[in-house]
C-alpha atoms as a PDB file:
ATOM      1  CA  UNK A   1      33.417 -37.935  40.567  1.00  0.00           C
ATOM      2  CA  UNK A   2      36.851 -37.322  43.032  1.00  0.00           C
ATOM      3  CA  UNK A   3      37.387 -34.135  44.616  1.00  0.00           C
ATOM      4  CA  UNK A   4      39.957 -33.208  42.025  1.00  0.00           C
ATOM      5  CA  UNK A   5      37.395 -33.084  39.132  1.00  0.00           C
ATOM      6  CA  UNK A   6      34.848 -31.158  41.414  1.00  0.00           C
ATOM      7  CA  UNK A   7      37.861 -28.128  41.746  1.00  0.00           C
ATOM      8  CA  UNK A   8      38.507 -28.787  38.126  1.00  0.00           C
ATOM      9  CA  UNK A   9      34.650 -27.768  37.205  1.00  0.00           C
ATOM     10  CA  UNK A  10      34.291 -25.243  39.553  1.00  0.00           C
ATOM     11  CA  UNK A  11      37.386 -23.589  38.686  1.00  0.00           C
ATOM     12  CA  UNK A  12      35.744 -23.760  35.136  1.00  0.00           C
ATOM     13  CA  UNK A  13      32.952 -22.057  36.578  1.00  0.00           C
ATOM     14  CA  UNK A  14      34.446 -19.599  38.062  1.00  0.00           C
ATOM     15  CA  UNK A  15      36.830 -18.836  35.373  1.00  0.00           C
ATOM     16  CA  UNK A  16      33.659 -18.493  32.898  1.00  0.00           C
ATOM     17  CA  UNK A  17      32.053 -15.895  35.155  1.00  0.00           C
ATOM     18  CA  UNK A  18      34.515 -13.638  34.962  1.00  0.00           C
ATOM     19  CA  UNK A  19      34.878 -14.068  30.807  1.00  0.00           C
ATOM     20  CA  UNK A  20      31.031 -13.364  31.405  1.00  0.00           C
ATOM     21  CA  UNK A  21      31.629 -10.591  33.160  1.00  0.00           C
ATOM     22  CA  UNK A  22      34.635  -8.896  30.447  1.00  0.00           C
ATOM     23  CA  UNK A  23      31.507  -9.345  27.891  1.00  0.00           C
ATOM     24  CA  UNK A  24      29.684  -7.006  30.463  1.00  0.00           C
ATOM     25  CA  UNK A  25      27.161  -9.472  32.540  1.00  0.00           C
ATOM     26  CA  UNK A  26      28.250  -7.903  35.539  1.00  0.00           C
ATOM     27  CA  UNK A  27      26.570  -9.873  37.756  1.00  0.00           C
ATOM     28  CA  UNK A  28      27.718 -13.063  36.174  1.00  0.00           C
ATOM     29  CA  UNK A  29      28.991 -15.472  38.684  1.00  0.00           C
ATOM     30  CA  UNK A  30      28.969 -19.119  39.724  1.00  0.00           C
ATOM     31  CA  UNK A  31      25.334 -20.853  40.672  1.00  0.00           C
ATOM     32  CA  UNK A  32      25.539 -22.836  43.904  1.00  0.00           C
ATOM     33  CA  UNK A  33      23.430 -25.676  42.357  1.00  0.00           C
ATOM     34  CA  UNK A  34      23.748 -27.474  46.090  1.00  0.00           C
ATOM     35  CA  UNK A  35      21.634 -24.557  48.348  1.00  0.00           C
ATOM     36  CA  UNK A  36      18.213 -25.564  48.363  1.00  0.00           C
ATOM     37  CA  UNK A  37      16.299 -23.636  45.593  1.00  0.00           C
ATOM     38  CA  UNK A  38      19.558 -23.076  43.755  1.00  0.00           C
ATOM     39  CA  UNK A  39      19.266 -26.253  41.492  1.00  0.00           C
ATOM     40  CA  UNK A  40      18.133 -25.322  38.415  1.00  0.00           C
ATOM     41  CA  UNK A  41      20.728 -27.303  35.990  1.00  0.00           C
ATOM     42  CA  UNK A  42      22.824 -24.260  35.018  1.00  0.00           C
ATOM     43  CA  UNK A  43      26.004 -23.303  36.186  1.00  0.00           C
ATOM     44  CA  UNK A  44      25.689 -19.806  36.407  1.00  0.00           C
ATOM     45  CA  UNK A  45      24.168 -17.019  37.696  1.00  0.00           C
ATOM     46  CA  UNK A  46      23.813 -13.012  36.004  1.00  0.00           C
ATOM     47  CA  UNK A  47      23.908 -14.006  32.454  1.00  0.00           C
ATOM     48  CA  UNK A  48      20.733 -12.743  31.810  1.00  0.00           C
ATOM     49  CA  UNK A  49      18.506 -15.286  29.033  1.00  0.00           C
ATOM     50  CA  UNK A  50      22.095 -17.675  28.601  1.00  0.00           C
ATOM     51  CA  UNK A  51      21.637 -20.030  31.143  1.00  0.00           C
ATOM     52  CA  UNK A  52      24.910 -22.291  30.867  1.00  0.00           C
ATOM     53  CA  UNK A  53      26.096 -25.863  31.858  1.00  0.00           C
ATOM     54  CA  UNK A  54      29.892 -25.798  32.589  1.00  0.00           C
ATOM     55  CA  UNK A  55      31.640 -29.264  31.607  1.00  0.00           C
ATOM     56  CA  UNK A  56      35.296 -29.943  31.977  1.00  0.00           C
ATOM     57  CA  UNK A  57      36.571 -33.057  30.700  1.00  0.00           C
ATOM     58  CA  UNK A  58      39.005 -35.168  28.982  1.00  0.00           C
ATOM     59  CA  UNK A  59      36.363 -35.850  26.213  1.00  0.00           C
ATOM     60  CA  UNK A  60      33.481 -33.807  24.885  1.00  0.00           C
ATOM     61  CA  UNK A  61      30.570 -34.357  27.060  1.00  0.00           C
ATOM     62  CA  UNK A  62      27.357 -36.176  26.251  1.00  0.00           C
ATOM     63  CA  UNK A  63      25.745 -32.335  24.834  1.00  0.00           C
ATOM     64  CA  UNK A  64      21.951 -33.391  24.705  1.00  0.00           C
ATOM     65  CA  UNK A  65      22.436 -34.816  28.285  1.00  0.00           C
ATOM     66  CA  UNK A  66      24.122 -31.863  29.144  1.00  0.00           C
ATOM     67  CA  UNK A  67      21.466 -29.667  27.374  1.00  0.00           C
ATOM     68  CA  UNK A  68      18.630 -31.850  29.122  1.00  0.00           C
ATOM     69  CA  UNK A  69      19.740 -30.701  32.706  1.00  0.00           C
ATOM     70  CA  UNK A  70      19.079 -27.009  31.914  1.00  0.00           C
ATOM     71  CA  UNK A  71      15.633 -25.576  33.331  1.00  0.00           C
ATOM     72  CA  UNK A  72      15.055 -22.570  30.911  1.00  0.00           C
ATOM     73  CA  UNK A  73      12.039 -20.644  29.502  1.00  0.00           C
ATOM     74  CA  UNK A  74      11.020 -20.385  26.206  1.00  0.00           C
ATOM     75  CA  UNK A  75      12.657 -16.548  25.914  1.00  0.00           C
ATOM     76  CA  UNK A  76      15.994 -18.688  27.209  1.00  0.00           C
ATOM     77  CA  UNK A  77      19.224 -19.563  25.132  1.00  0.00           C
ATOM     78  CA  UNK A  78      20.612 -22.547  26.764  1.00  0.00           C
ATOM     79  CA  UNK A  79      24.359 -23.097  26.506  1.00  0.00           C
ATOM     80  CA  UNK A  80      26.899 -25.855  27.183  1.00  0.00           C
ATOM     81  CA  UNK A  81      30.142 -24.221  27.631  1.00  0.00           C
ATOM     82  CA  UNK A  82      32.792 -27.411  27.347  1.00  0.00           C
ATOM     83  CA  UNK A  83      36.322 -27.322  28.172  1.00  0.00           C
ATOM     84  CA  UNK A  84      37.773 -30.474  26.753  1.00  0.00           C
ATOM     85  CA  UNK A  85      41.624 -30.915  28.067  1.00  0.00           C
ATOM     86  CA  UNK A  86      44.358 -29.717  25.160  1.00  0.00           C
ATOM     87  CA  UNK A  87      41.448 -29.203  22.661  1.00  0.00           C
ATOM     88  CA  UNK A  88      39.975 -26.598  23.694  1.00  0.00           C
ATOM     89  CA  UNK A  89      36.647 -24.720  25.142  1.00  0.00           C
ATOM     90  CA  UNK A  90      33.661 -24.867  22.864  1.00  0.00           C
ATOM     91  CA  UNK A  91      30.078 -23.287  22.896  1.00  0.00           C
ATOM     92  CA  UNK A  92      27.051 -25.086  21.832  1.00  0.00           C
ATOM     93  CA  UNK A  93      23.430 -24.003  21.785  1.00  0.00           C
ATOM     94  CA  UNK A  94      19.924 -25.136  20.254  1.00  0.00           C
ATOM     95  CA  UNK A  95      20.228 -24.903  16.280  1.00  0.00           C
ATOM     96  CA  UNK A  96      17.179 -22.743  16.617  1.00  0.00           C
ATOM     97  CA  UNK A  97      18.872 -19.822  18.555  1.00  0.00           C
ATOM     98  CA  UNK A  98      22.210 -20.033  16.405  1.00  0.00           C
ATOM     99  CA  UNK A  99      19.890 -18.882  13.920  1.00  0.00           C
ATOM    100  CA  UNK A 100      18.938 -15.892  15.352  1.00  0.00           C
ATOM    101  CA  UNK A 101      22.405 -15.517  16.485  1.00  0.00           C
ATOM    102  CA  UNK A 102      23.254 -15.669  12.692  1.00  0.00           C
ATOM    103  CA  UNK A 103      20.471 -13.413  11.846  1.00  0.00           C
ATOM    104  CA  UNK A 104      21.566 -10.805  14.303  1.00  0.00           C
ATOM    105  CA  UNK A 105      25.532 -10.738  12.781  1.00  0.00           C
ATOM    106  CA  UNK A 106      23.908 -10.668   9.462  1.00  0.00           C
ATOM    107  CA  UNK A 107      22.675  -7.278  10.501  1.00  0.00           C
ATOM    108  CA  UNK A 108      25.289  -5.693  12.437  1.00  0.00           C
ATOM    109  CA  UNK A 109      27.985  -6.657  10.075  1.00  0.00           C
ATOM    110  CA  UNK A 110      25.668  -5.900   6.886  1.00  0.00           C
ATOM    111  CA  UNK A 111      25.557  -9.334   5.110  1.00  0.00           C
ATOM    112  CA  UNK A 112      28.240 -11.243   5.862  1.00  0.00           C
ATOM    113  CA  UNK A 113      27.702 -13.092   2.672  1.00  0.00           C
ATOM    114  CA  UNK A 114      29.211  -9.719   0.640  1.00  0.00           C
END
């Protein structure tokens, strides 16, 4: 990886942290993976149980590669947060927590289904 997709990412980063940080993680911010005892396979720090994995690339990343760096707990939702160039940024997270993300709309928005 060149120096020019390093800035590229870490602009990413720090571009996420403060859309983190609109949706009120006020601590969000970008995780210096390369300090020793920083490396934990997410790219970001003060986002409470979402522990994401910033990739910006031409193409969508390899997700369960992606998903495989992230050290997370079982209480955890990890995230890979992709930024793919003129397509777009997509979210994508363990099927199992979607549910309970779907389960949680269901309630605040009184069945969707209606």
């Amino acid at each position: 990886m060149g120096k020019s997709e390093r800035t590229k990412g870490h602009s990413f980063e720090r571009w996420l942290a403060r859309e983190f940080r609109e949706l009120g993680y006020e601590d969000a911010r970008r995780h210096l993976e390369y300090q020793d005892g920083e490396a934990n396979g997410y790219d970001l720090a003060g986002t409470g149980q979402i522990k994401v994995q910033a990739k910006a690339y031409k193409r969508m990343p390899n997700i369960p590669k992606a998903m495989a760096l992230i050290e997370h707990g079982p209480d955890d939702i990890p995230m890979v947060i992709s930024k793919i160039d003129r397509k777009g940024i997509y979210a994508t997270i363990p099927w199992e927590d979607m549910k309970l993300l779907i389960k949680a709309w269901k309630i605040i928005f009184k069945d969707l289904s209606n």
